[in-house]
PDB file of N, CA and C in Angstrom:
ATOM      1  N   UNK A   1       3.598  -8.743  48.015  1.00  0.00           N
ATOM      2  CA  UNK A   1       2.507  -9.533  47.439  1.00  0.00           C
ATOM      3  C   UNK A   1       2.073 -10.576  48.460  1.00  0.00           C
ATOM      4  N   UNK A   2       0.439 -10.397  48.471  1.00  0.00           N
ATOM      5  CA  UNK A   2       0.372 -11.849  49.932  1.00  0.00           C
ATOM      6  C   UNK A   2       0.506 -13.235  48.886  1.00  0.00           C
ATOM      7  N   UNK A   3       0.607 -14.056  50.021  1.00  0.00           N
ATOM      8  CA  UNK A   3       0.413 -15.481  49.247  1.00  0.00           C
ATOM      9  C   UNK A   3      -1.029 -15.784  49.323  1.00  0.00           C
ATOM     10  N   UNK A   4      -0.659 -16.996  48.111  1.00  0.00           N
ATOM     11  CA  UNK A   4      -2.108 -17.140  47.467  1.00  0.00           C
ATOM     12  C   UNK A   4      -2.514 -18.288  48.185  1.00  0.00           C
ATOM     13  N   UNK A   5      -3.958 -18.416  48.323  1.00  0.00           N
ATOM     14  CA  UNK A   5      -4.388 -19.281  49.461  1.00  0.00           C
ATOM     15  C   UNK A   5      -4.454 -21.014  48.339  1.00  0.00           C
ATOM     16  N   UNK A   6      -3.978 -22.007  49.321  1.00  0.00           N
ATOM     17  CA  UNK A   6      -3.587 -23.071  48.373  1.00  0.00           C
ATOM     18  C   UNK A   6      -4.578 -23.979  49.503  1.00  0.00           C
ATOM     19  N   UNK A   7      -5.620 -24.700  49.635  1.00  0.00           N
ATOM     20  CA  UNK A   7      -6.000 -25.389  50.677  1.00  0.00           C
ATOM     21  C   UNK A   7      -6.045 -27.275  50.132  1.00  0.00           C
ATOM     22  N   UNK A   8      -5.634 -27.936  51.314  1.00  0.00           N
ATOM     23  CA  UNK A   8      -5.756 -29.005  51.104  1.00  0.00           C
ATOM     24  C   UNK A   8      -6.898 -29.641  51.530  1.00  0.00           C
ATOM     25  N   UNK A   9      -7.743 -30.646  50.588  1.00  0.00           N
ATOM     26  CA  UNK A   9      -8.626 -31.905  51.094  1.00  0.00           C
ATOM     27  C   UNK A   9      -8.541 -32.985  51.312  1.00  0.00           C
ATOM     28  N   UNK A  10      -9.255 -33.703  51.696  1.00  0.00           N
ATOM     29  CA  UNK A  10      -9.305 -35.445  51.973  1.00  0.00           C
ATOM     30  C   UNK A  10     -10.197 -35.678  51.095  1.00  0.00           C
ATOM     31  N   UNK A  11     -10.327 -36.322  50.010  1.00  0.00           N
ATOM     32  CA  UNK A  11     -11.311 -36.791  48.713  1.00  0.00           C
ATOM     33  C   UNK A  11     -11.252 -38.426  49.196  1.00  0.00           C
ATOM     34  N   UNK A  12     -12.441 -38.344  50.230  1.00  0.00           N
ATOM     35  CA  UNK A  12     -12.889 -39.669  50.410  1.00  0.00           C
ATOM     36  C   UNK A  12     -14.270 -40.405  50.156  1.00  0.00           C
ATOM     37  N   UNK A  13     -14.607 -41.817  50.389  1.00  0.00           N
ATOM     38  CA  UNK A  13     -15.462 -42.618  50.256  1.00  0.00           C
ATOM     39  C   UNK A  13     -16.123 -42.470  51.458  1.00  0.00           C
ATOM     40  N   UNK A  14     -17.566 -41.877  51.411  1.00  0.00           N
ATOM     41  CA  UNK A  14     -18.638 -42.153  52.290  1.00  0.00           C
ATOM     42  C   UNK A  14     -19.595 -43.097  51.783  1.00  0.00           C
ATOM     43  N   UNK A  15     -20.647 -42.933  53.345  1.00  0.00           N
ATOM     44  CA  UNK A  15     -21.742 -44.291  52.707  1.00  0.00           C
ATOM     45  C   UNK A  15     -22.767 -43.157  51.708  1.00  0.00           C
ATOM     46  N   UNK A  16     -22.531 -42.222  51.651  1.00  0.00           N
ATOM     47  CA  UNK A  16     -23.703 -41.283  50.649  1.00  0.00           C
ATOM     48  C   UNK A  16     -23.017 -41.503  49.705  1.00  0.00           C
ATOM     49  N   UNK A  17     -21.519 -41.173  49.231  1.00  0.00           N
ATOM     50  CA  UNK A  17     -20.877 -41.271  48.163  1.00  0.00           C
ATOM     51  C   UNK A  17     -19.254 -40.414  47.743  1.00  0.00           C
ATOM     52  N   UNK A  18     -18.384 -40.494  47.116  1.00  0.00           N
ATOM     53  CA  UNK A  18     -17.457 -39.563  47.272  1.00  0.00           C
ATOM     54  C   UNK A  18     -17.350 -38.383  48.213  1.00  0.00           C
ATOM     55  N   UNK A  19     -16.878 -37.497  48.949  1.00  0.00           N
ATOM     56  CA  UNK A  19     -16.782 -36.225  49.029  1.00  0.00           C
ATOM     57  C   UNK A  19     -15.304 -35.607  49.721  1.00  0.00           C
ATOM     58  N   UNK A  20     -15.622 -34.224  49.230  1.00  0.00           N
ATOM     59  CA  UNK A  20     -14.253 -33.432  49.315  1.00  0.00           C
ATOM     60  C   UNK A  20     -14.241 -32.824  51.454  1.00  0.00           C
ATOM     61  N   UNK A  21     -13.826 -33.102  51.419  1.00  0.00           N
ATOM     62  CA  UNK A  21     -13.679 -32.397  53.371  1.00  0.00           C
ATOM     63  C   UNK A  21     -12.204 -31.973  53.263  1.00  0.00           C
ATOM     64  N   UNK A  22     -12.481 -30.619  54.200  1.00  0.00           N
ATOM     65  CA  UNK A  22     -10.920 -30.302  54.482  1.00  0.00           C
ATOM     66  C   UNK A  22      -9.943 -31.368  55.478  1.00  0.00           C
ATOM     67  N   UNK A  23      -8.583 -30.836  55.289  1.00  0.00           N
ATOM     68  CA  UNK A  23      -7.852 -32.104  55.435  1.00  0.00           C
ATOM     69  C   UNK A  23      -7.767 -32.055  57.619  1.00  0.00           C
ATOM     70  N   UNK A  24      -7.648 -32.653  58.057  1.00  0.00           N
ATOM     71  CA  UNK A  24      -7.420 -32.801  59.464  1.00  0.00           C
ATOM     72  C   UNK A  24      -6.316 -31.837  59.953  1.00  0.00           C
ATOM     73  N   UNK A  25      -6.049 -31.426  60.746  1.00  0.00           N
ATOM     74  CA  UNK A  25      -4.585 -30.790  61.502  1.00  0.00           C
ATOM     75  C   UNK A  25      -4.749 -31.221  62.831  1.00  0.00           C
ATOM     76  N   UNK A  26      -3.474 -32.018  63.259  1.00  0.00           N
ATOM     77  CA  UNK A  26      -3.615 -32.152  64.419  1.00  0.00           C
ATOM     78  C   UNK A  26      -3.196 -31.354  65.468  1.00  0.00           C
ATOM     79  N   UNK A  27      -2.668 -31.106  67.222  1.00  0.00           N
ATOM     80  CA  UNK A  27      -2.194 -30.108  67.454  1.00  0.00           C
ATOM     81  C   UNK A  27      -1.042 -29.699  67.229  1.00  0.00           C
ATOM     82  N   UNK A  28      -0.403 -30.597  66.944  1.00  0.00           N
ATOM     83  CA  UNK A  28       0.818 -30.252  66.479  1.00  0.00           C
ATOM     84  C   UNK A  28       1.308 -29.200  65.011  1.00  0.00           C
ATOM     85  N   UNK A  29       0.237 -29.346  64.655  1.00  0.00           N
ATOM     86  CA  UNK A  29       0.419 -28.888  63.203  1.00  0.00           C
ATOM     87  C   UNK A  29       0.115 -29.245  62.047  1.00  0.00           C
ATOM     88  N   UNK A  30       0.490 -30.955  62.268  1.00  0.00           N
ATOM     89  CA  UNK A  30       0.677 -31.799  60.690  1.00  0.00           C
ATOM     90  C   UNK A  30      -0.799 -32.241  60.443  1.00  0.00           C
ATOM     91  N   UNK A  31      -1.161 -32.891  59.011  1.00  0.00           N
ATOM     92  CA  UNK A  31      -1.855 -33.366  58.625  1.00  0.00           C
ATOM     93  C   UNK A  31      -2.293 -34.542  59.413  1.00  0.00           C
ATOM     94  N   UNK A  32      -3.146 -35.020  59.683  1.00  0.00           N
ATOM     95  CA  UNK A  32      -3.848 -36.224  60.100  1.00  0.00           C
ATOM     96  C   UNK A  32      -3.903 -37.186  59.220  1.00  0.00           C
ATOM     97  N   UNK A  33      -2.879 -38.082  58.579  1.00  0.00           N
ATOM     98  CA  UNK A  33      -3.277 -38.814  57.826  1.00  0.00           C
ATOM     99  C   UNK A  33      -4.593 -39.430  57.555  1.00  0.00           C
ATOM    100  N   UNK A  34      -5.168 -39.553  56.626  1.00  0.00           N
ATOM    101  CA  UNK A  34      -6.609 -40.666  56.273  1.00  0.00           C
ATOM    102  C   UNK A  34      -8.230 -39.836  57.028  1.00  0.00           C
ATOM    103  N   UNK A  35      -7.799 -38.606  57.605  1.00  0.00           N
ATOM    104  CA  UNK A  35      -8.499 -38.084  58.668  1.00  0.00           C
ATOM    105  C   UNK A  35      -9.067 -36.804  57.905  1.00  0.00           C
ATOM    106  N   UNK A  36     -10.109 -36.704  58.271  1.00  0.00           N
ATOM    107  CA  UNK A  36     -11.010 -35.352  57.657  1.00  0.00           C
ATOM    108  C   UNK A  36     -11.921 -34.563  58.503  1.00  0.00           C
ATOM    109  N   UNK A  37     -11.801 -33.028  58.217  1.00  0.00           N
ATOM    110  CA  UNK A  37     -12.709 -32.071  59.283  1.00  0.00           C
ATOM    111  C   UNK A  37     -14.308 -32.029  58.677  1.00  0.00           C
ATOM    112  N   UNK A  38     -14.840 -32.773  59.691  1.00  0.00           N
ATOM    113  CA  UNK A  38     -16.282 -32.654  59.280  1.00  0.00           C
ATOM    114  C   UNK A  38     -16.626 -31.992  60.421  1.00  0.00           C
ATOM    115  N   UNK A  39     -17.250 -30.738  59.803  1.00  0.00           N
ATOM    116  CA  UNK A  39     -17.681 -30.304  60.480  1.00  0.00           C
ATOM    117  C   UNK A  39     -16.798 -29.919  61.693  1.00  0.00           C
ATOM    118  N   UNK A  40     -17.154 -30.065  63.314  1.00  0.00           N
ATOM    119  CA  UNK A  40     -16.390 -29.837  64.638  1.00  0.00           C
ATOM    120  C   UNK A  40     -16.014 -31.134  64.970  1.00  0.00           C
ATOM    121  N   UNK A  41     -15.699 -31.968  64.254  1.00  0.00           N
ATOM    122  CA  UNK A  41     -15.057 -33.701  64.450  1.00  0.00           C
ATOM    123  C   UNK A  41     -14.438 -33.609  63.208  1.00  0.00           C
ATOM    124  N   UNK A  42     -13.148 -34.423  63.899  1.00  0.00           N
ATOM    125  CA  UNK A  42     -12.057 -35.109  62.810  1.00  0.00           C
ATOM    126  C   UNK A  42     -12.345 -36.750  62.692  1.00  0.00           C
ATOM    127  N   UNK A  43     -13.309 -36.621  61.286  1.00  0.00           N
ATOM    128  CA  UNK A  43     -13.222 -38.589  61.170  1.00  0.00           C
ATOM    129  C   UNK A  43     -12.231 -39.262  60.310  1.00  0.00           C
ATOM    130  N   UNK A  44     -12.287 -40.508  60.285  1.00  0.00           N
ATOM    131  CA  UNK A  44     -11.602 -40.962  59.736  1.00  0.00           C
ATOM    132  C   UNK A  44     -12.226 -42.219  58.719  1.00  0.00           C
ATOM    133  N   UNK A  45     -11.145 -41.698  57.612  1.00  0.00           N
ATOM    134  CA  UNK A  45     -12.047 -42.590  56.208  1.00  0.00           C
ATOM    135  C   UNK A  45     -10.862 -43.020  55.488  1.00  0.00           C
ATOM    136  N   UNK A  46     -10.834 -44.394  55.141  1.00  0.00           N
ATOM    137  CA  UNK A  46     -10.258 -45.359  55.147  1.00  0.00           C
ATOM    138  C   UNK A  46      -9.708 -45.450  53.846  1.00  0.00           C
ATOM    139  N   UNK A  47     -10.359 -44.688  52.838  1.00  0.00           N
ATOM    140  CA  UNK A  47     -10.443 -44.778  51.706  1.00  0.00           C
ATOM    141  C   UNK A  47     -10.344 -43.446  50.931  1.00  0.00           C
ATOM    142  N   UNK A  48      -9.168 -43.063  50.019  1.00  0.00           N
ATOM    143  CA  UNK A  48      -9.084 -41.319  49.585  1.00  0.00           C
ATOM    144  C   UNK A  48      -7.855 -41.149  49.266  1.00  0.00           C
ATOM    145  N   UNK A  49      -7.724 -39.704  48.848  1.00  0.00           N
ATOM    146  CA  UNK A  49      -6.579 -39.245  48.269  1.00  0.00           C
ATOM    147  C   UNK A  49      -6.715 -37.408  48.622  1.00  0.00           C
ATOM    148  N   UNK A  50      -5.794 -37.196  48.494  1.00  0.00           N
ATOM    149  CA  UNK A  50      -5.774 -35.665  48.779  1.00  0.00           C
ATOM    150  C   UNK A  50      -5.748 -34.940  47.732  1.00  0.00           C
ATOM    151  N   UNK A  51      -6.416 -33.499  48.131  1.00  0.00           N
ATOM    152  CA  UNK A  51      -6.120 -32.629  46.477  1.00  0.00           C
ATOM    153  C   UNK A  51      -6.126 -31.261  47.444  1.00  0.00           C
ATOM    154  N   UNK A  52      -5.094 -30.398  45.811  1.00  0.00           N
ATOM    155  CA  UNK A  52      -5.423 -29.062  46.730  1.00  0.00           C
ATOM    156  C   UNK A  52      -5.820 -28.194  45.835  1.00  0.00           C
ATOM    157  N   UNK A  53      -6.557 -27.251  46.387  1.00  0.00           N
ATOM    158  CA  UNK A  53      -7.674 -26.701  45.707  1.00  0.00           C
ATOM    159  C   UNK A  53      -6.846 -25.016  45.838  1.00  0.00           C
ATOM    160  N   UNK A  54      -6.888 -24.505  44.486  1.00  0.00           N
ATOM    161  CA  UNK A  54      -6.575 -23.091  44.279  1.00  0.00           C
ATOM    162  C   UNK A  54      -7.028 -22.507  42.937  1.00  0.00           C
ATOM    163  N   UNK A  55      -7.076 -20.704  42.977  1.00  0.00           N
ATOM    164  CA  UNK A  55      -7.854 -19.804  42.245  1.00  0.00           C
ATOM    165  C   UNK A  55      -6.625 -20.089  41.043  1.00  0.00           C
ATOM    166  N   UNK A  56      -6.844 -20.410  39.606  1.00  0.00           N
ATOM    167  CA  UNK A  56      -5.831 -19.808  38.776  1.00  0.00           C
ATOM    168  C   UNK A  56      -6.976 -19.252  37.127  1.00  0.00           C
ATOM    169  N   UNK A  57      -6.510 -18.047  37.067  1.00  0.00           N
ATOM    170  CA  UNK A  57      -7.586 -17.228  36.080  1.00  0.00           C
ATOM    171  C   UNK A  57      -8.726 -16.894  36.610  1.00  0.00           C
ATOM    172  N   UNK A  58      -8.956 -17.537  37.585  1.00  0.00           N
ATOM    173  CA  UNK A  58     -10.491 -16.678  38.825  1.00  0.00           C
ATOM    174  C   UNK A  58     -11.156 -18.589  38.014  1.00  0.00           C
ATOM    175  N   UNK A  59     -10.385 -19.485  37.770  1.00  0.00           N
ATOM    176  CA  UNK A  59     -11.154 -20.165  38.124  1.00  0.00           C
ATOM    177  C   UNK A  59     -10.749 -22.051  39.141  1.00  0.00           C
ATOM    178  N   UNK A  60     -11.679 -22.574  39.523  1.00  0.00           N
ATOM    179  CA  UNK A  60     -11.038 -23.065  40.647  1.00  0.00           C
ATOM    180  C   UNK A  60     -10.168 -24.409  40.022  1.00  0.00           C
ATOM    181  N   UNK A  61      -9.081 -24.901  40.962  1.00  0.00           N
ATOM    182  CA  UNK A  61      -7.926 -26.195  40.084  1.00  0.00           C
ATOM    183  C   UNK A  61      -8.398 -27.078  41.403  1.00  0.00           C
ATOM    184  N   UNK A  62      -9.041 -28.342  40.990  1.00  0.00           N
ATOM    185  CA  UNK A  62      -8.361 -29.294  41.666  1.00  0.00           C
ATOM    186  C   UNK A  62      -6.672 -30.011  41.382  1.00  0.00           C
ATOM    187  N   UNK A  63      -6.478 -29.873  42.075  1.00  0.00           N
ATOM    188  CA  UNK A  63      -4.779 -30.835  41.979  1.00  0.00           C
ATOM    189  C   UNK A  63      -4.974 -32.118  42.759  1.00  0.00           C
ATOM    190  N   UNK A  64      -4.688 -33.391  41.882  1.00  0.00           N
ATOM    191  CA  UNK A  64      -4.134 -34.780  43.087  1.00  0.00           C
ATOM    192  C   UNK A  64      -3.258 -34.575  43.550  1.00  0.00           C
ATOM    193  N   UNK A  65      -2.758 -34.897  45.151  1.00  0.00           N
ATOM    194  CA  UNK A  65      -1.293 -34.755  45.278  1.00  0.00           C
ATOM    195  C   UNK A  65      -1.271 -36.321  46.167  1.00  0.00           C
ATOM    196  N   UNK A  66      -1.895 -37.089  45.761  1.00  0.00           N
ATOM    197  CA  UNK A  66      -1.834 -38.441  46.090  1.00  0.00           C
ATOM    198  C   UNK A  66      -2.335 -38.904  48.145  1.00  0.00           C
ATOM    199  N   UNK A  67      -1.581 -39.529  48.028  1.00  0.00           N
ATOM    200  CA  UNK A  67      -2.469 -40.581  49.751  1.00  0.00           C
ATOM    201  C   UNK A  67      -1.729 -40.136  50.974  1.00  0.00           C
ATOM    202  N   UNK A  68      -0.578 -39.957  50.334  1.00  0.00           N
ATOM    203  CA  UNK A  68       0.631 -39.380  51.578  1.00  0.00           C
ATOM    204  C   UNK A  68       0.506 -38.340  52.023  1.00  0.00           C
ATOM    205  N   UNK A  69       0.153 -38.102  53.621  1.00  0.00           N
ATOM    206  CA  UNK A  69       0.053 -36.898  54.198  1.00  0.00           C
ATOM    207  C   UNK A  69       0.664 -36.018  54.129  1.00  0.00           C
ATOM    208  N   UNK A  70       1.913 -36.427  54.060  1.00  0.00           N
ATOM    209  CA  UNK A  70       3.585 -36.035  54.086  1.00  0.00           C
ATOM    210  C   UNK A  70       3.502 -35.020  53.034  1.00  0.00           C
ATOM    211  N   UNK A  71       3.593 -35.707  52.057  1.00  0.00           N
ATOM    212  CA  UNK A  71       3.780 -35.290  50.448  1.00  0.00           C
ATOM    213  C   UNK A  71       2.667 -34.608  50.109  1.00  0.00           C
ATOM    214  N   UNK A  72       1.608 -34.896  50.558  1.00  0.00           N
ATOM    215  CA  UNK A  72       0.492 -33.738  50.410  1.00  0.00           C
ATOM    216  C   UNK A  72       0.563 -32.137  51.028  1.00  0.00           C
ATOM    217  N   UNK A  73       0.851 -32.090  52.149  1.00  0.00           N
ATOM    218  CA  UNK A  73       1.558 -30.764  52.622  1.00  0.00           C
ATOM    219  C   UNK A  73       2.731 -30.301  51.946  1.00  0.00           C
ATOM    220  N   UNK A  74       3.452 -31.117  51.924  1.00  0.00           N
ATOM    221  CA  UNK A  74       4.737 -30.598  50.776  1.00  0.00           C
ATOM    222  C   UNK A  74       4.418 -29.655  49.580  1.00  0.00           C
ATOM    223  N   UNK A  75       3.066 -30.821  49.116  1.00  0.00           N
ATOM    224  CA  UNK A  75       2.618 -30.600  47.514  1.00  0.00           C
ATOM    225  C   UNK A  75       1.985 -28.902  47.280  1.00  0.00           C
ATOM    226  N   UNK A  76       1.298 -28.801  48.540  1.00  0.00           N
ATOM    227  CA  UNK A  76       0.306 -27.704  48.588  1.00  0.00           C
ATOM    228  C   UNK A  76       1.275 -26.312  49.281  1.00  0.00           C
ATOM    229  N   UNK A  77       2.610 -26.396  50.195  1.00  0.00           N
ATOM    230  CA  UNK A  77       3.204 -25.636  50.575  1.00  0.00           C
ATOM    231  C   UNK A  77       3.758 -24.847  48.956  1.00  0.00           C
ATOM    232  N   UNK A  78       4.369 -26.190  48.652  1.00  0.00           N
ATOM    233  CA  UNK A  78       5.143 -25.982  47.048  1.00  0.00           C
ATOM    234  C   UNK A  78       3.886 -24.772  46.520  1.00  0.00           C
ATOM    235  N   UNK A  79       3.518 -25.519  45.874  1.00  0.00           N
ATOM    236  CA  UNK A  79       1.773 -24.611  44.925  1.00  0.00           C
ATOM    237  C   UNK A  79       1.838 -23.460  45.085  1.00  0.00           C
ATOM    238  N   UNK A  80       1.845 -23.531  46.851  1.00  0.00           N
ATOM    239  CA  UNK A  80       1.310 -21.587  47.177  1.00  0.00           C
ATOM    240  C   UNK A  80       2.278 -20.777  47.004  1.00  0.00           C
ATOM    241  N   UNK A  81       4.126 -21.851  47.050  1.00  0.00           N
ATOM    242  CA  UNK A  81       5.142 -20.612  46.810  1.00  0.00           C
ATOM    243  C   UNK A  81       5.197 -20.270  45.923  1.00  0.00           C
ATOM    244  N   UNK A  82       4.841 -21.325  44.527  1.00  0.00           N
ATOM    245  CA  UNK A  82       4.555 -21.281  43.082  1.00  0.00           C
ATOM    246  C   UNK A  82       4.105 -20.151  42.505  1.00  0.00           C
ATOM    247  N   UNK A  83       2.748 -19.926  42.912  1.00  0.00           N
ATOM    248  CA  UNK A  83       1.310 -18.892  42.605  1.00  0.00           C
ATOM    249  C   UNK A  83       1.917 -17.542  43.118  1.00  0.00           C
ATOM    250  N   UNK A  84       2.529 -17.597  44.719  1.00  0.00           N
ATOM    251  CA  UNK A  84       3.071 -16.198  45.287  1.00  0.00           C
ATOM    252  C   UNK A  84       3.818 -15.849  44.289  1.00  0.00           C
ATOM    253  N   UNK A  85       4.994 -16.415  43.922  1.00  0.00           N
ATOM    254  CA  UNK A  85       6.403 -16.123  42.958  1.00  0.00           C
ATOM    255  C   UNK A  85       5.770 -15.455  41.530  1.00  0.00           C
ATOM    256  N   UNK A  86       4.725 -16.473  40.930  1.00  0.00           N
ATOM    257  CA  UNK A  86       4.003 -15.876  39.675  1.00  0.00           C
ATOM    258  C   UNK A  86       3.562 -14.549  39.364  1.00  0.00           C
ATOM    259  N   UNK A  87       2.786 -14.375  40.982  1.00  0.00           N
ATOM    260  CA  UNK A  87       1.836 -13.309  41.056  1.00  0.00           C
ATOM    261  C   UNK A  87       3.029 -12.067  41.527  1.00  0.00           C
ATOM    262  N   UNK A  88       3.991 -12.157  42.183  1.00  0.00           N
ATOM    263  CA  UNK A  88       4.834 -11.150  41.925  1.00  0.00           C
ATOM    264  C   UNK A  88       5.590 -10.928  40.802  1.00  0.00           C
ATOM    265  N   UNK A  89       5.972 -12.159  40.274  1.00  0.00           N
ATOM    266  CA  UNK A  89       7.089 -11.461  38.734  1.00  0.00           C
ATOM    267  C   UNK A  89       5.615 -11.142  38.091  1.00  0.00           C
ATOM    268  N   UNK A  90       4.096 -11.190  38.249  1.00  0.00           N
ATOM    269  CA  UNK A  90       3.338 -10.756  37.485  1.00  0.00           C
ATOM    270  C   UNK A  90       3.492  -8.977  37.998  1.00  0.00           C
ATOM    271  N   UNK A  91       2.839  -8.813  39.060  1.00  0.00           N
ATOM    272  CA  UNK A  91       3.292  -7.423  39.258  1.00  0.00           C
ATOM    273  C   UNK A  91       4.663  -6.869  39.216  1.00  0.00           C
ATOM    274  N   UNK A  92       5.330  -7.527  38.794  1.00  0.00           N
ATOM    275  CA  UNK A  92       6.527  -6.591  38.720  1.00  0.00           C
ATOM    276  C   UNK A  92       6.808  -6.032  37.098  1.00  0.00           C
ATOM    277  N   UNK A  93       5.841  -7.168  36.310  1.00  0.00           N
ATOM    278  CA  UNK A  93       5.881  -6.666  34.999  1.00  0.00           C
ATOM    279  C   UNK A  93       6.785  -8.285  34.541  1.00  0.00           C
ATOM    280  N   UNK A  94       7.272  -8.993  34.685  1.00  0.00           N
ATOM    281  CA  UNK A  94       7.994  -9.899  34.519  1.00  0.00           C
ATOM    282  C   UNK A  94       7.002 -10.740  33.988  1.00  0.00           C
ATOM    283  N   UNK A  95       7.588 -12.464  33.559  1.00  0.00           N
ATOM    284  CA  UNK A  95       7.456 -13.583  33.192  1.00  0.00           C
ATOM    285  C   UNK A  95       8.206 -14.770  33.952  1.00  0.00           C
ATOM    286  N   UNK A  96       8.076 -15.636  34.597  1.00  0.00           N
ATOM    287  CA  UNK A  96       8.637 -16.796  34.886  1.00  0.00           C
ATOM    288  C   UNK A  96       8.002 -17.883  34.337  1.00  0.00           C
ATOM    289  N   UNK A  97       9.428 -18.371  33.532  1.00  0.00           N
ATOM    290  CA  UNK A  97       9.510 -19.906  32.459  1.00  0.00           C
ATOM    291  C   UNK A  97       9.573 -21.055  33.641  1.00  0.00           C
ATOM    292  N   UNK A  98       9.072 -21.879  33.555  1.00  0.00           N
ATOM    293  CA  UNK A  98       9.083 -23.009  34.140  1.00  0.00           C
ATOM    294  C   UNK A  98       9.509 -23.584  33.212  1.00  0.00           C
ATOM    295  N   UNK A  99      10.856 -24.858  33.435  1.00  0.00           N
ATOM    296  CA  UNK A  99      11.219 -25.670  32.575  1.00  0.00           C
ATOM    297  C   UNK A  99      10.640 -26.709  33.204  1.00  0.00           C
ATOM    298  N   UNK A 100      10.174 -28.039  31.714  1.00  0.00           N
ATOM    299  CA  UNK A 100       9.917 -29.348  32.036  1.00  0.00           C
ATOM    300  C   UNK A 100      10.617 -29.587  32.928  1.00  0.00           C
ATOM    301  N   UNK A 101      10.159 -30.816  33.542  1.00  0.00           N
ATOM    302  CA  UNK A 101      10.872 -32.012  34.434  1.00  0.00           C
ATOM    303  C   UNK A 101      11.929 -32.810  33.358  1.00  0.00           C
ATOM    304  N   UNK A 102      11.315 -33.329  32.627  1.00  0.00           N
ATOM    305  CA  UNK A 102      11.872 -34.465  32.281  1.00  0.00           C
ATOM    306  C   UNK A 102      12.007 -34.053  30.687  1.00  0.00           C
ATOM    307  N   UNK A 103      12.866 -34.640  29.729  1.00  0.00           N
ATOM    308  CA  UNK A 103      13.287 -34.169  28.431  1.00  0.00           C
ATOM    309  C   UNK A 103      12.636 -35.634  27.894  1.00  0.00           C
ATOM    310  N   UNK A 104      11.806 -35.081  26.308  1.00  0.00           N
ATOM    311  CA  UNK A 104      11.410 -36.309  25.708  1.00  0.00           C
ATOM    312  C   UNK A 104      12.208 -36.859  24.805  1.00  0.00           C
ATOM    313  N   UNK A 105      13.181 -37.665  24.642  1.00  0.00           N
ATOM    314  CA  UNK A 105      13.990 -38.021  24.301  1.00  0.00           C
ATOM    315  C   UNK A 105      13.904 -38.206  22.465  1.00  0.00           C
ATOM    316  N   UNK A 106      12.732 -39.004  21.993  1.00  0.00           N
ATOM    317  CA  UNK A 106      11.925 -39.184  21.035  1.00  0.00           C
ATOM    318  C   UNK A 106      12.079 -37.788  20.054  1.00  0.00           C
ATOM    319  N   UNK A 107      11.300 -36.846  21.095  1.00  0.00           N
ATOM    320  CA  UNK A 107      11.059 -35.451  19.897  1.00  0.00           C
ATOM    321  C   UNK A 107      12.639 -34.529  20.177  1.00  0.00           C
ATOM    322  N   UNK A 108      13.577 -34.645  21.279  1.00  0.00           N
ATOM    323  CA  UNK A 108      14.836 -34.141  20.793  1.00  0.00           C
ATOM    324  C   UNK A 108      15.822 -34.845  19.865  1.00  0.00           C
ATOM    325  N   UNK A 109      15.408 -36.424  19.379  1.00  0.00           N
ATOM    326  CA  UNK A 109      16.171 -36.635  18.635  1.00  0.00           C
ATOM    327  C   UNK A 109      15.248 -36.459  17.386  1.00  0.00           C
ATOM    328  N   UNK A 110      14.426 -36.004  17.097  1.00  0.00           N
ATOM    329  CA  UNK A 110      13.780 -35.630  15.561  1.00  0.00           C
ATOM    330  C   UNK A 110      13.737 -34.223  15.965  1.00  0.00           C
ATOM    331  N   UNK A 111      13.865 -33.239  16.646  1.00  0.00           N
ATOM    332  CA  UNK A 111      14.602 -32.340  16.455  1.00  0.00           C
ATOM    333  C   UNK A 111      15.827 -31.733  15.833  1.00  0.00           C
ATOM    334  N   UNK A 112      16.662 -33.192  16.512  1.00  0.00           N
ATOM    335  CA  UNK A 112      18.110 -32.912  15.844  1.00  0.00           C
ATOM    336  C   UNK A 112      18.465 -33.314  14.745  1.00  0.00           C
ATOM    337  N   UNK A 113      17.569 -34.079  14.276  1.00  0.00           N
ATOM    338  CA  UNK A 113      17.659 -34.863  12.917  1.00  0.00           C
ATOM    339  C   UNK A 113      17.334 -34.175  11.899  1.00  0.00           C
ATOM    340  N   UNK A 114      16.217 -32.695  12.351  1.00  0.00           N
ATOM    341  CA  UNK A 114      15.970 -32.083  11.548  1.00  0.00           C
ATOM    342  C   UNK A 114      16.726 -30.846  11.302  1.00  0.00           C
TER     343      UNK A 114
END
C-alpha cells in the first residue's frame, strides 16, 4: 500500500490577509521555522501556525499542529503513518480501533455507578 500524501503549511499573516503557503525545507531537510515557499523564495512571516493538509473520505482535513517546526513534522510524519496503517488494515479487510488518549473520569464513574 503507498503512503498517503500528508503535506505541511505555514498559515500565516500577510499584508493582503491570512494565507496557507507550503512549509519551507531547508537543505538539510528540516522545516524552516516561521518560513514559507512562495513561490521560488522562502519568506519569512512572523506571525502563523502550521497545519497539515490530507484526503480523508475524498474530502480535504485541515489539521493545526501548532508553531513548532519540530512538532509540526513530527505531527504530519505521525498522520501519514496513521492513514498508510488505515488504508492497509482497510485493504486487508480489517478494522483498526484507536483508543482515546485520555479516560474521562466523570462518565467512568457514572458508568460504574450504573
Amino acid at each position: 500500500m503507498a503512503q498517503r500524501k500528508v503535506t505541511l503549511y505555514w498559515v500565516c499573516k500577510t499584508p493582503e490577509g491570512w494565507k496557507r503557503y507550503p512549509a519551507a525545507v531547508g537543505r538539510n531537510g528540516k522545516i524552516r521555522p516561521r518560513y514559507a515557499q512562495v513561490g521560488d523564495a522562502q519568506k519569512f512571516f512572523e506571525v502563523g501556525h502550521y497545519e497539515c493538509r490530507y484526503l480523508e473520505d475524498g474530502k480535504t482535513v485541515w489539521k493545526n499542529v501548532g508553531e513548532d517546526a519540530a512538532v509540526a513534522r513530527a505531527e504530519q510524519l505521525h498522520t501519514a503513518r496513521i492513514l498508510s496503517a488505515q488504508g492497509a488494515a482497510e485493504a486487508a479487510g480489517t478494522k483498526i480501533v484507536e483508543a482515546p488518549g485520555r479516560i474521562n473520569l466523570k462518565a467512568k464513574a457514572e458508568e460504574y455507578t450504573e
